[in-house]
Protein backbone atom coordinates (compact mmCIF):
# COMPACT_ATOMS: atom_id res chain seq x y z
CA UNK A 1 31.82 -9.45 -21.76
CA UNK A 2 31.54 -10.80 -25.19
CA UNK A 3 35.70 -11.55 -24.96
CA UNK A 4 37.37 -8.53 -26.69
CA UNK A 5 40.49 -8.57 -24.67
CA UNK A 6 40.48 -11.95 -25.19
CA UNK A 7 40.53 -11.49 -28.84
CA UNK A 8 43.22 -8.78 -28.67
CA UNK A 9 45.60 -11.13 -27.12
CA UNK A 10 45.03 -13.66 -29.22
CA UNK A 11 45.85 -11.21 -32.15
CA UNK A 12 49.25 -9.68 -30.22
CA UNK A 13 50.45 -13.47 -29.70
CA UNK A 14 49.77 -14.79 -33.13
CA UNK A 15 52.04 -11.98 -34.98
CA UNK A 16 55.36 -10.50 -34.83
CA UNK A 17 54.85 -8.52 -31.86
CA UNK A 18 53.91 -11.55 -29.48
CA UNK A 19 57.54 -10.83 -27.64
CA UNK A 20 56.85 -7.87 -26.94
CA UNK A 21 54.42 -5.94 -24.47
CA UNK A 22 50.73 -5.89 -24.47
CA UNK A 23 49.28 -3.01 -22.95
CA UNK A 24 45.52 -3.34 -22.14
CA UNK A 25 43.82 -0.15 -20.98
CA UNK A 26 39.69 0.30 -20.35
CA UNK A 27 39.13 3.78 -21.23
CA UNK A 28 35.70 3.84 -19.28
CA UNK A 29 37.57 2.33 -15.85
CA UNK A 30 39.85 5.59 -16.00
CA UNK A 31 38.09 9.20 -14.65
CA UNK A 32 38.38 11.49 -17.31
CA UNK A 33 40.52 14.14 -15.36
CA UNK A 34 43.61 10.86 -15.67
CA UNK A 35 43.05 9.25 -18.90
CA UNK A 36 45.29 11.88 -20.56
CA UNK A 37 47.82 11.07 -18.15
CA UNK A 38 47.46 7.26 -18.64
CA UNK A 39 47.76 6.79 -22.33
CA UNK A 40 50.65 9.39 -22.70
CA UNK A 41 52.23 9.92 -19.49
CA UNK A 42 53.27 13.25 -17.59
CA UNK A 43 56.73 15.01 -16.87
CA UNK A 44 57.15 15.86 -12.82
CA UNK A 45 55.25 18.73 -11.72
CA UNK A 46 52.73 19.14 -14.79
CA UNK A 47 49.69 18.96 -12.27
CA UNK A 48 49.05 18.53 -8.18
CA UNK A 49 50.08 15.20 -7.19
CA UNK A 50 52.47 14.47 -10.29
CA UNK A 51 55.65 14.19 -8.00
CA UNK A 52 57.89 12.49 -10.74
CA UNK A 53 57.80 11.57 -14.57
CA UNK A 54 55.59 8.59 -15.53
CA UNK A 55 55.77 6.97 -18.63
CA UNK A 56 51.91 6.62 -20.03
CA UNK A 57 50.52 3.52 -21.98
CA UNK A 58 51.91 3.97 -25.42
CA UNK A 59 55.41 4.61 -24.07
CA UNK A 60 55.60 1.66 -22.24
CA UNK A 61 53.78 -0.48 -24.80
CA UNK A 62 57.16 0.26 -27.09
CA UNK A 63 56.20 -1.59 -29.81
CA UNK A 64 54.24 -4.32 -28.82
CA UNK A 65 50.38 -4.27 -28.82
CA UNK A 66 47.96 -1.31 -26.78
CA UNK A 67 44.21 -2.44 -26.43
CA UNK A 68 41.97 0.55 -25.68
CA UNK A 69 38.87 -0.83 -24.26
CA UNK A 70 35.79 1.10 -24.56
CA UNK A 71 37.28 3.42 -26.61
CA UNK A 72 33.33 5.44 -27.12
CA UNK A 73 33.86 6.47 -23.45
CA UNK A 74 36.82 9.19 -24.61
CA UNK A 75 36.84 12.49 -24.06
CA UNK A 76 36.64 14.93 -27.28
CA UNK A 77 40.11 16.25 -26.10
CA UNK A 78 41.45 13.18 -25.73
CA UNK A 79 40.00 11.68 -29.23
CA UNK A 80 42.12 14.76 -30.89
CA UNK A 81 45.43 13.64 -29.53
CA UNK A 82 44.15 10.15 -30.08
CA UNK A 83 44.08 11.13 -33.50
CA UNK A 84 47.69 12.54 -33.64
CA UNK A 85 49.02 9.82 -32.40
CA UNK A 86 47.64 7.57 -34.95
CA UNK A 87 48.41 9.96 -38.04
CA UNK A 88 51.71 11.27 -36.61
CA UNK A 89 52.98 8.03 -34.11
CA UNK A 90 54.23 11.10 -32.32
CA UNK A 91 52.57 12.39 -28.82
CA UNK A 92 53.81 14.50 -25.65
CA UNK A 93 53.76 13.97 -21.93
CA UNK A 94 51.66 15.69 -20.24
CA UNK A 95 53.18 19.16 -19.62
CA UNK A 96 56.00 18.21 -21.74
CA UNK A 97 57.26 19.60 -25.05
CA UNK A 98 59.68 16.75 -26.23
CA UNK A 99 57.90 14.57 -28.93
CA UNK A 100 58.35 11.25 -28.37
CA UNK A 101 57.75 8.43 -30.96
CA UNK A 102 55.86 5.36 -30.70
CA UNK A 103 55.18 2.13 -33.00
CA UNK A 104 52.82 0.49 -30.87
CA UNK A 105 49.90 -1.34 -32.87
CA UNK A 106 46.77 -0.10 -31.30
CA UNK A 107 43.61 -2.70 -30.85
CA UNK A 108 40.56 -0.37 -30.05
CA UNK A 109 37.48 -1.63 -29.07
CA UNK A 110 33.68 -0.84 -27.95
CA UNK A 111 30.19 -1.96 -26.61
CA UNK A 112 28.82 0.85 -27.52
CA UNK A 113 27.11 2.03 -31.42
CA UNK A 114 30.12 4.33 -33.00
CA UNK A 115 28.41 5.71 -35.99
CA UNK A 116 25.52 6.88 -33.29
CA UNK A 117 27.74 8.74 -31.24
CA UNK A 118 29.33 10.19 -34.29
CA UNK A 119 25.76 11.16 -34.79
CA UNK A 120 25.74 13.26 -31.73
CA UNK A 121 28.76 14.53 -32.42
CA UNK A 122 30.07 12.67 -28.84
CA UNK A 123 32.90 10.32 -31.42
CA UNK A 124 34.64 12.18 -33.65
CA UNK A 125 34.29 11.13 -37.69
CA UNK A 126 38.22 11.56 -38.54
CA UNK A 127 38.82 8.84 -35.21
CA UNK A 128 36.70 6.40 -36.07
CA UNK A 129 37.83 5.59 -40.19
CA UNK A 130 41.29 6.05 -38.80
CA UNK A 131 40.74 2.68 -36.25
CA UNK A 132 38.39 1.14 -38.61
CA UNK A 133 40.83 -0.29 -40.76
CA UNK A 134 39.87 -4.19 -39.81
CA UNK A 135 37.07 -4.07 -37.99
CA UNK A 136 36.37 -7.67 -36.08
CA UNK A 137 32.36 -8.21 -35.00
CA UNK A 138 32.61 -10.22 -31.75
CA UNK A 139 28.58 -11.73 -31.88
CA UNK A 140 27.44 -12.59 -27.94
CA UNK A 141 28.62 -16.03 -26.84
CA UNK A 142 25.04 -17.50 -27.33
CA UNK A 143 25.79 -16.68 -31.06
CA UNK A 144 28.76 -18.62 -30.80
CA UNK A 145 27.71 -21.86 -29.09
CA UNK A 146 30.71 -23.49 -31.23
CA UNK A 147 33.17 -21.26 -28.55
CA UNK A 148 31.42 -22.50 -25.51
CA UNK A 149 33.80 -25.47 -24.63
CA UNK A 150 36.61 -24.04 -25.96
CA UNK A 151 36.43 -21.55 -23.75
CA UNK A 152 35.37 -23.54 -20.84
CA UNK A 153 38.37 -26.05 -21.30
CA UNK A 154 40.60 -23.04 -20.92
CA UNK A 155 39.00 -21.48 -18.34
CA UNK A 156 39.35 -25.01 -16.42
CA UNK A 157 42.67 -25.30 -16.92
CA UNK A 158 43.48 -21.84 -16.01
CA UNK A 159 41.45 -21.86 -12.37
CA UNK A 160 42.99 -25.43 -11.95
CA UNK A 161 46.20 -24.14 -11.87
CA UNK A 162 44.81 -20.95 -9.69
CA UNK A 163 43.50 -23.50 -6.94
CA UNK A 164 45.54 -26.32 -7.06
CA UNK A 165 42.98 -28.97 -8.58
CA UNK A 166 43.32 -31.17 -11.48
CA UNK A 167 40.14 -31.44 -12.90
CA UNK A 168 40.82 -33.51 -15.80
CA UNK A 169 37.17 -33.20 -18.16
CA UNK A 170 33.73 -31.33 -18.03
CA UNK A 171 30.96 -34.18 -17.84
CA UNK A 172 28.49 -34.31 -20.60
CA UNK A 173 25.38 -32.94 -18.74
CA UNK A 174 27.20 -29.54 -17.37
CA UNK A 175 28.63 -29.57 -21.16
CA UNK A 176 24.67 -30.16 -22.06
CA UNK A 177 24.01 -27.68 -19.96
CA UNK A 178 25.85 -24.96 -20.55
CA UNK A 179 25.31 -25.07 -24.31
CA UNK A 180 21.80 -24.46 -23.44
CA UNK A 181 21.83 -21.93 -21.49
CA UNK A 182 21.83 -18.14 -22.93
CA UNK A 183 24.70 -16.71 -21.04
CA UNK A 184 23.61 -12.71 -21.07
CA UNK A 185 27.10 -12.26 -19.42
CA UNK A 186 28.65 -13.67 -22.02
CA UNK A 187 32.82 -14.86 -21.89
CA UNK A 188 32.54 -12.89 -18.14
CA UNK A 189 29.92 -15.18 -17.28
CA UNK A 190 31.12 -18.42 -18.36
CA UNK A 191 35.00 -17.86 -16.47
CA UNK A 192 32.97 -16.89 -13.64
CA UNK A 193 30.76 -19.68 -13.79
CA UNK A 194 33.91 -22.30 -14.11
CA UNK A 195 36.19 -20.45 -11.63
CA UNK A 196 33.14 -21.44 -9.06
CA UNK A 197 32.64 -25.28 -10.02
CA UNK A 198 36.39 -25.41 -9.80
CA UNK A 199 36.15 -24.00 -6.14
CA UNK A 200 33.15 -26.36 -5.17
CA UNK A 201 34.15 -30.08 -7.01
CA UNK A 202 36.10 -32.75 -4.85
CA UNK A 203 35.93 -34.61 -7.45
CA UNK A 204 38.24 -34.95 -10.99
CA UNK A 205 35.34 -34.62 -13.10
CA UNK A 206 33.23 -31.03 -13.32
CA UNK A 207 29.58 -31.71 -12.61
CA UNK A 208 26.47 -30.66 -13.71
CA UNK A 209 25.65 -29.74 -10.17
CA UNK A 210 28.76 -27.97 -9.75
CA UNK A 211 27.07 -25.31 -12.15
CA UNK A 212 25.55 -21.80 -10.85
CA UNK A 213 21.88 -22.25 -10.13
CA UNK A 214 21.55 -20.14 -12.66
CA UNK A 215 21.98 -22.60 -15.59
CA UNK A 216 20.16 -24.99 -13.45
CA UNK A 217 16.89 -23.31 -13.34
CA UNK A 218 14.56 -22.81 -16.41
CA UNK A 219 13.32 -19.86 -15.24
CA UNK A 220 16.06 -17.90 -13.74
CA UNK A 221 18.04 -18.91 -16.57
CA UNK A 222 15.63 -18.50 -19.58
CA UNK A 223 16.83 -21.82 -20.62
CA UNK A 224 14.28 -24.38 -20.69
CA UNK A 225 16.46 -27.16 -19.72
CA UNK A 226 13.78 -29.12 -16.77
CA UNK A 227 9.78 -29.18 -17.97
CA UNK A 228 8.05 -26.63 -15.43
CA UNK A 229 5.34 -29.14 -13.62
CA UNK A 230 5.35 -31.14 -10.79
CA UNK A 231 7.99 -33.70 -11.96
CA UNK A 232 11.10 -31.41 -11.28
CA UNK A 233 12.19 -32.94 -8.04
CA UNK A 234 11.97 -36.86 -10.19
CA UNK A 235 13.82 -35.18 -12.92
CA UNK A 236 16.42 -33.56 -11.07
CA UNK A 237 17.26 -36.73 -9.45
CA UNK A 238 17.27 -39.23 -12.41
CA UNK A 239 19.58 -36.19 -13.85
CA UNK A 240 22.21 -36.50 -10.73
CA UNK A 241 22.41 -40.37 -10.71
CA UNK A 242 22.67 -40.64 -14.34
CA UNK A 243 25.49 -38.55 -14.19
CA UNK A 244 26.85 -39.80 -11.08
CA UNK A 245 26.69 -43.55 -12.97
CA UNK A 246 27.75 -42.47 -15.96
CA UNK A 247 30.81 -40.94 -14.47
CA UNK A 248 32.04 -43.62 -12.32
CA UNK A 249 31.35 -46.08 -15.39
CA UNK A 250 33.41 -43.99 -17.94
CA UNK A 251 36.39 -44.35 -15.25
CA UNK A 252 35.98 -48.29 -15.04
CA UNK A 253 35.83 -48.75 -18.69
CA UNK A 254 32.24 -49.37 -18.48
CA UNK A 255 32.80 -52.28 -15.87
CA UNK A 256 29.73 -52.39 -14.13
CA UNK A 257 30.75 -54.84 -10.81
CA UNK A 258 33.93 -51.58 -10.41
CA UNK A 259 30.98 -49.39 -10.85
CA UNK A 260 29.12 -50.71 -8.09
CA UNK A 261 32.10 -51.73 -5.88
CA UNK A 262 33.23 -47.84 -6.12
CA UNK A 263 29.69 -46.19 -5.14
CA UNK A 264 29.46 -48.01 -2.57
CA UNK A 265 26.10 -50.27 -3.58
CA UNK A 266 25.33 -53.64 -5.29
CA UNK A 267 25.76 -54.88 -8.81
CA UNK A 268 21.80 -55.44 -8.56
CA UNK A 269 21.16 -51.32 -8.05
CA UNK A 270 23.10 -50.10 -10.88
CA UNK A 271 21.83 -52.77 -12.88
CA UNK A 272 18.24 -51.63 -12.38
CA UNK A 273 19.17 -48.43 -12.33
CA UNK A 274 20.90 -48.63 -16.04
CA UNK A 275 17.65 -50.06 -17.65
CA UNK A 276 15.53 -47.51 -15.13
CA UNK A 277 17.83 -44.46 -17.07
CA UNK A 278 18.47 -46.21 -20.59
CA UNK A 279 22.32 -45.88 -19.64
CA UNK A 280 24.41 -48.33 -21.97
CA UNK A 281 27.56 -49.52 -20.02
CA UNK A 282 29.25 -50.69 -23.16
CA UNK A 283 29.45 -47.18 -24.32
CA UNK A 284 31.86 -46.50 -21.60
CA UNK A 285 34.28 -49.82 -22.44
């Protein structure tokens, strides 16, 4: 979940080959018995069930980009003709005996240790210095707390299309929040968590309560983001008007008669409730 595939597209689409296909296969998703049949594709009648030719993976990736997720969970027969196809750019259907050529770039990628499994003689040696030719570390996203927004922008913009909202920003508390949090699902866990405060928001700002529970709670979340005492229920509140005030105030230009006018109370409650919450309207001008 770190964002491999992620990373491979972004690689296909910055080069030469961005017009052309990209193939992304997970090698672990695929039962064993099939993978053969995936990558290089089968000829009518090689096995029960094959009823007409199929074009596998690399075929049809012509030559664009093929991302092999995964890639430790291969067979040993299929890491040999893996390795042909890489030293050669030649492979067969299955049951078939016409060579067929391919100059598809291959992205390969793993969460599991390589050199361990070479160990145990479960990855073959040869395999793994022919795809290590640029290897690319992808550290988890708490690592990486610099990708955090980047990615959630995206992701809002992608699941705002999906649903029909326009969501226009991420408030500074979720953003607060979610940089604090240690997201052990990593890139998975963060589109997730977006995708779902896109679904429950009404409003054109993404809230801090439109979060999982999960990044709301110290201890489900690991994140010590509220102190643990008796003062949670205060602090949770002061948190949801802040932002509530803060909001509205950053859409009326810090204006804080609009403010009160558009939440429905007097000039006299946000007033005391600025100096209660050391909120500074001009900030928001």
């Amino acid at each position: 979940g770190t964002g491999k595939e992620l990373v491979a597209r972004a690689v296909h689409h910055s080069g030469g080959r961005k017009n052309e296909p990209f193939i992304a296969v997970n090698c672990a998703a695929l039962p064993e018995n099939l993978i053969e049949s995936e990558l290089f594709g089968h000829e009518k009648g090689s096995f029960t069930g094959a009823s007409n030719q199929r074009k596998g993976r690399f075929e049809i990736a012509g030559n664009g980009t093929l991302f092999l997720d995964e890639i430790g969970d291969l067979s040993s027969a299929v890491q040999v003709k893996l390795l042909r196809v890489l030293q050669e750019r030649v492979f067969e259907r299955v049951g078939g005996h016409m060579p067929i050529r391919t100059n598809a770039r291959l992205v390969a990628a793993t969460s599991r240790n390589l050199e361990s499994l070479m160990v145990e003689n479960k990855f073959r040696e040869d395999l793994y210095y022919r795809l290590n030719v640029f290897p690319i570390f992808l550290p988890p996203l708490r690592e990486r707390k610099s990708d955090i927004i980047l990615l959630a922008d995206h992701f809002l913009n992608k699941y705002n299309q999906v649903y029909n909202k326009n969501i226009k920003r991420i408030s500074t508390p979720a953003i607060n929040m979610m940089m604090s949090y240690h997201w052990p699902g990593n890139v998975r866990e963060l589109e997730n968590c977006i995708e779902r405060a896109v679904i429950v928001t009404n409003n054109n700002v993404l809230s801090a309560y439109d979060l999982p529970p999960s990044l709301q709670t110290a201890k489900e979340s690991g994140t010590q983001i509220i102190p643990d005492n008796d003062t949670n229920y205060d602090t949770l509140v002061s948190s949801f008007e802040r932002e509530v005030i803060v909001d509205s105030l950053k859409k009326h230009r810090g204006n804080v008669a609009a403010t009160a006018r558009a939440l429905g109370t007097t000039q006299r409650v946000i007033h005391y409730k600025i100096l209660k919450l050391g909120i500074e309207p001009k900030k928001y001008s």
